[in-house]
Protein backbone atom coordinates (compact mmCIF):
# COMPACT_ATOMS: atom_id res chain seq x y z
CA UNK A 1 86.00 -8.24 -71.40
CA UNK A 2 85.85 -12.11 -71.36
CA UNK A 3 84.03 -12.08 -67.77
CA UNK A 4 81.63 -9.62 -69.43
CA UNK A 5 81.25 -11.78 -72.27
CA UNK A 6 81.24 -15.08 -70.15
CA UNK A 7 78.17 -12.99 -67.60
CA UNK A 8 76.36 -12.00 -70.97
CA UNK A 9 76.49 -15.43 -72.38
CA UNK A 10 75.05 -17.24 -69.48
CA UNK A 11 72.34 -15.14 -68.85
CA UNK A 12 71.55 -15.36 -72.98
CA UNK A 13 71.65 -19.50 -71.99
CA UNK A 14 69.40 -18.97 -69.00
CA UNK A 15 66.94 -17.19 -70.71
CA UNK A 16 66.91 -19.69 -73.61
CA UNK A 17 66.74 -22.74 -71.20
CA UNK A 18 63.98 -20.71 -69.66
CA UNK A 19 61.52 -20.14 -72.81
CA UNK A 20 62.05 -23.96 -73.76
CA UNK A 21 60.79 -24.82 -70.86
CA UNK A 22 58.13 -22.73 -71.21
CA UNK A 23 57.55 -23.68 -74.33
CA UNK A 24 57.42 -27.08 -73.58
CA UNK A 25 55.56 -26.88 -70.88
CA UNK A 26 52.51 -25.36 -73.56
CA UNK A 27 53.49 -28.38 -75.52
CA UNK A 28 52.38 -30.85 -72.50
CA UNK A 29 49.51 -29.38 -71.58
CA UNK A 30 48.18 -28.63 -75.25
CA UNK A 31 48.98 -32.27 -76.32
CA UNK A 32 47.57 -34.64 -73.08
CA UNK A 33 47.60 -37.63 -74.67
CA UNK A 34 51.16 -37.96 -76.47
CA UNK A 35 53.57 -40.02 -75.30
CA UNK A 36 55.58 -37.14 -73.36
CA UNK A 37 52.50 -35.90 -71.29
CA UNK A 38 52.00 -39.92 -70.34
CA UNK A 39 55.18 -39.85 -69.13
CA UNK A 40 55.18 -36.30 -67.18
CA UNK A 41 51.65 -37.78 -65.56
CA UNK A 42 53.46 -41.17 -64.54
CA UNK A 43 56.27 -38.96 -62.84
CA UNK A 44 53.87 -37.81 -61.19
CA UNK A 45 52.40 -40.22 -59.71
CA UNK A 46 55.38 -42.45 -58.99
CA UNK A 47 57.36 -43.10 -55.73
CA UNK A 48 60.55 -40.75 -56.36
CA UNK A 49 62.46 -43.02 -54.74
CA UNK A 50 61.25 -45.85 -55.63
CA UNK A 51 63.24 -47.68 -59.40
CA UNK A 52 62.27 -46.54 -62.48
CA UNK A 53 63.59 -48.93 -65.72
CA UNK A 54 63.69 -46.80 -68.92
CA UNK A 55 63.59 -49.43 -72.09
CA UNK A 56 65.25 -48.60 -74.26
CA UNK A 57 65.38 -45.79 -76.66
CA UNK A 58 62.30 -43.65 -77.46
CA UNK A 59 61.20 -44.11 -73.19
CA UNK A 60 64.81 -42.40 -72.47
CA UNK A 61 64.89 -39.22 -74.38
CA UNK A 62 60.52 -38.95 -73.36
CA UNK A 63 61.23 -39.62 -69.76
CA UNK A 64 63.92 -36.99 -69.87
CA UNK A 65 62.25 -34.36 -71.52
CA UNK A 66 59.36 -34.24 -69.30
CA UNK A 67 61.74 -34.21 -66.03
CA UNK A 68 63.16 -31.00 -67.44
CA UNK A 69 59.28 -29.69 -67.00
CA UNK A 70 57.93 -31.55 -63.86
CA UNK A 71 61.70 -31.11 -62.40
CA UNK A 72 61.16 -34.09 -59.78
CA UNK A 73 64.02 -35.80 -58.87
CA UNK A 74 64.23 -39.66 -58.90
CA UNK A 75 66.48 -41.16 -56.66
CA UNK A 76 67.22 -44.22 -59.15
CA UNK A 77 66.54 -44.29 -62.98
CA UNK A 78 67.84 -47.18 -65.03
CA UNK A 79 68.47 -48.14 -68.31
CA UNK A 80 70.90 -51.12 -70.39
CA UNK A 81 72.26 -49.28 -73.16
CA UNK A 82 74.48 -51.67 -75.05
CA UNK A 83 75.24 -53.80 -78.08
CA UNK A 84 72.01 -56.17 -77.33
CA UNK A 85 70.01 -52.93 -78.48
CA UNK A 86 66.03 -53.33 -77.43
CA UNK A 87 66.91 -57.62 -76.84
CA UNK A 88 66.16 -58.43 -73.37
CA UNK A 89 65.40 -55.14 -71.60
CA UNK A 90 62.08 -57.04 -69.89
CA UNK A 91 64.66 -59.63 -68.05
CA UNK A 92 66.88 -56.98 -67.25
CA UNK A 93 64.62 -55.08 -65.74
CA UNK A 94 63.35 -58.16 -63.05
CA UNK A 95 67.09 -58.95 -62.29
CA UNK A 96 67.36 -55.36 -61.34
CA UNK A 97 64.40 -55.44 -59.11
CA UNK A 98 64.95 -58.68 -58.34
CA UNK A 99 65.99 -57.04 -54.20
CA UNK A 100 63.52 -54.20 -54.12
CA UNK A 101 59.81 -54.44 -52.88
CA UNK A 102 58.57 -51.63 -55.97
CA UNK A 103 59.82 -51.11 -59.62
CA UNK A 104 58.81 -49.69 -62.79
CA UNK A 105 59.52 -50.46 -66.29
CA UNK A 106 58.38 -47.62 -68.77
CA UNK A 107 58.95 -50.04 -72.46
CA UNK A 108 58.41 -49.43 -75.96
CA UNK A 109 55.83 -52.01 -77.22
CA UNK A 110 58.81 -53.54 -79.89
CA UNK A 111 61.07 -54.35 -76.89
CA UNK A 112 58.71 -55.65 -75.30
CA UNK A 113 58.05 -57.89 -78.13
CA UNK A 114 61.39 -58.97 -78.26
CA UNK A 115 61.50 -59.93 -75.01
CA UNK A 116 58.56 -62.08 -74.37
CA UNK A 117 59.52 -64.49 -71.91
CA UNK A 118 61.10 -61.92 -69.69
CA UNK A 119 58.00 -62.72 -66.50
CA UNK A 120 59.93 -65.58 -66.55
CA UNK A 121 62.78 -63.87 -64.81
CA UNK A 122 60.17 -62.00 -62.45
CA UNK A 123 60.58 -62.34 -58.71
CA UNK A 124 57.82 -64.05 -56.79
CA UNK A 125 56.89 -61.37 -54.50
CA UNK A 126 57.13 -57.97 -54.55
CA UNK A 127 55.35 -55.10 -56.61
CA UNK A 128 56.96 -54.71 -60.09
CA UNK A 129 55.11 -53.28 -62.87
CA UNK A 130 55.84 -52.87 -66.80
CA UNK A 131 54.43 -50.10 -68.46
CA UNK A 132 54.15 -50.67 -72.17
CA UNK A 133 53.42 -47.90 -74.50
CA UNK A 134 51.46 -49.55 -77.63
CA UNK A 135 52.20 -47.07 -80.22
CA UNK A 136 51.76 -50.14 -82.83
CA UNK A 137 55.26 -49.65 -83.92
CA UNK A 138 58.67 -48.36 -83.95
CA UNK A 139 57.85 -44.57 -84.06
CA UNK A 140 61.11 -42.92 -83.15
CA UNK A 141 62.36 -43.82 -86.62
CA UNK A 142 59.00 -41.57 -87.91
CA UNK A 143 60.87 -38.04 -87.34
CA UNK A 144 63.78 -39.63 -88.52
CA UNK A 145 63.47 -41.30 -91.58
CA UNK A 146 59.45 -40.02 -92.30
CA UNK A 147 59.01 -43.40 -94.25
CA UNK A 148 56.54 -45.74 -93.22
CA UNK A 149 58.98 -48.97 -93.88
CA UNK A 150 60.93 -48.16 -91.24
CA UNK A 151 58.02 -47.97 -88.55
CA UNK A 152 57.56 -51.92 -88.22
CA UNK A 153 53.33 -51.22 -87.99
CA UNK A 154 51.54 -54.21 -86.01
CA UNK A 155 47.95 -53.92 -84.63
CA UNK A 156 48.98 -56.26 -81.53
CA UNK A 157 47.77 -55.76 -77.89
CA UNK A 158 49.32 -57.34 -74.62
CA UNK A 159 46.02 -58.34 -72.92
CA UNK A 160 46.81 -62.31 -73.88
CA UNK A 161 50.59 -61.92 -73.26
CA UNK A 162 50.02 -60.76 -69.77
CA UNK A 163 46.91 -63.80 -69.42
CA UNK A 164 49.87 -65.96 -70.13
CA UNK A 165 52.01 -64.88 -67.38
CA UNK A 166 49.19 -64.20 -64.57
CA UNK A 167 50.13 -60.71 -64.67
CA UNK A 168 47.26 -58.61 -63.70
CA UNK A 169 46.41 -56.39 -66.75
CA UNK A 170 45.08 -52.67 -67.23
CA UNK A 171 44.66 -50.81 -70.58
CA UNK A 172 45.34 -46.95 -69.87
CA UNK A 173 43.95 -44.69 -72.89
CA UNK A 174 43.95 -41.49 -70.83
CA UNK A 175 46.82 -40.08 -68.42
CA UNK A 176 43.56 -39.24 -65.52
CA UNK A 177 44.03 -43.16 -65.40
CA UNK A 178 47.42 -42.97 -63.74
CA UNK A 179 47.63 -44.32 -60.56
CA UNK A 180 49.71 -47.35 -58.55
CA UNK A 181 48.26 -46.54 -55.16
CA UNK A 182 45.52 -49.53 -55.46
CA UNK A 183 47.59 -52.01 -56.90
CA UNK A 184 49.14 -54.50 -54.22
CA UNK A 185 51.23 -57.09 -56.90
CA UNK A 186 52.80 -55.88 -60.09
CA UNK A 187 50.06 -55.17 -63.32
CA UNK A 188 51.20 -55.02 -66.91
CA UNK A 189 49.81 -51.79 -68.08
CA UNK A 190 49.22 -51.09 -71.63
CA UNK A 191 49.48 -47.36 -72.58
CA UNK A 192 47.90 -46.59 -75.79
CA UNK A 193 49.12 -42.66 -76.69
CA UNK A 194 47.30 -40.84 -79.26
CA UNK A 195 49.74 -41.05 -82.57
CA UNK A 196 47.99 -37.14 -83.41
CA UNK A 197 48.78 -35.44 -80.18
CA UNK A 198 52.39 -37.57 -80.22
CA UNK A 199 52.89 -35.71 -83.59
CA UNK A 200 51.94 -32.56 -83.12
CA UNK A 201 53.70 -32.57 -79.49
CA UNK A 202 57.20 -32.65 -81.60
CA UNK A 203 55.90 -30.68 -84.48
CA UNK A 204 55.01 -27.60 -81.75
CA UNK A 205 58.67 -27.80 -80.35
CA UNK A 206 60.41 -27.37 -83.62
């Protein structure tokens, strides 16, 4: 009776894994421009064996979620979880790639801001890019807390910052405009996701 039981309950979990990745796959393709179908397009369209640096909260749990639906596997995914918090992901991030020839950094645009003098720290050669998704605040304390105090709005942009460092710079405001092939040094990119689809991306998975 307990193999039966144990059989029966992992086909029940199958099947559930099964429709939520169904239904998240609806999810992605209904809502293109929130912040979980940027990231399934940039796992697309990234070197799967080439390092990915996930900084540091909200980029973790999106990054994950749309693996489980575009099931690539990435030979090496980082991340600095610790008591710094979002302080000082950016310089992490070049002292990590500070030996390879290719690396991207997927950052929320408040850790970036807190680590502004992280190009500092970047190596001299090679082809590292940060990917900065401008959602003009901290909005994975939206669903949690649903009180605007606790977003930290700005209306910045990271054109000047990445003037500033020579970094070469590219605004993306649609995932077709995914793409690394052309670039021979590393770009900042800003990402700017559409707050809407973002919202109603979580509000169709509940």
């Amino acid at each position: 009776e307990l193999q039966q039981f144990s059989l029966h309950s992992d086909k029940a979990l199958k099947d559930k894994d099964f429709q939520q990745k169904e239904k998240l796959q609806k999810a992605l393709k209904d809502h293109p421009h929130s912040e979980a179908a940027w990231m399934f397009q940039l796992q697309h369209h990234w070197p799967k064996e080439e390092l990915v640096y996930l900084g540091n909260s909200l980029p973790i749990r999106q990054w994950d979620l749309a693996n489980v639906a575009s099931e690539i596997s990435f030979s090496n995914v980082a991340a600095s979880r610790g008591a710094n918090g979002i302080d000082g992901q950016l310089s992490t991030f070049y002292g990590r790639s500070y030996e390879r020839s290719k690396s991207l950094a997927l950052l929320g645009d408040l850790t970036t801001l807190y680590d502004l003098s992280g190009p500092w720290a970047a190596p001299h050669q090679g082809c590292h890019h940060v990917a900065v998704f401008n959602n003009q605040g901290g909005f994975i304390f939206d669903r949690m807390f649903g009180k605007d105090l606790f977003l930290n709005r700005h209306s910045l942009q990271f054109e000047k910052w990445a003037d500033f460092w020579n970094l070469p710079y590219q605004k993306w405001t649609s995932p077709s405009e995914v793409q690394f092939e052309d670039f021979q040094k590393g770009h900042l990119i800003e990402i700017l996701p559409d707050a809407k689809d973002s919202k109603d991306f979580w509000e169709s998975l509940r």
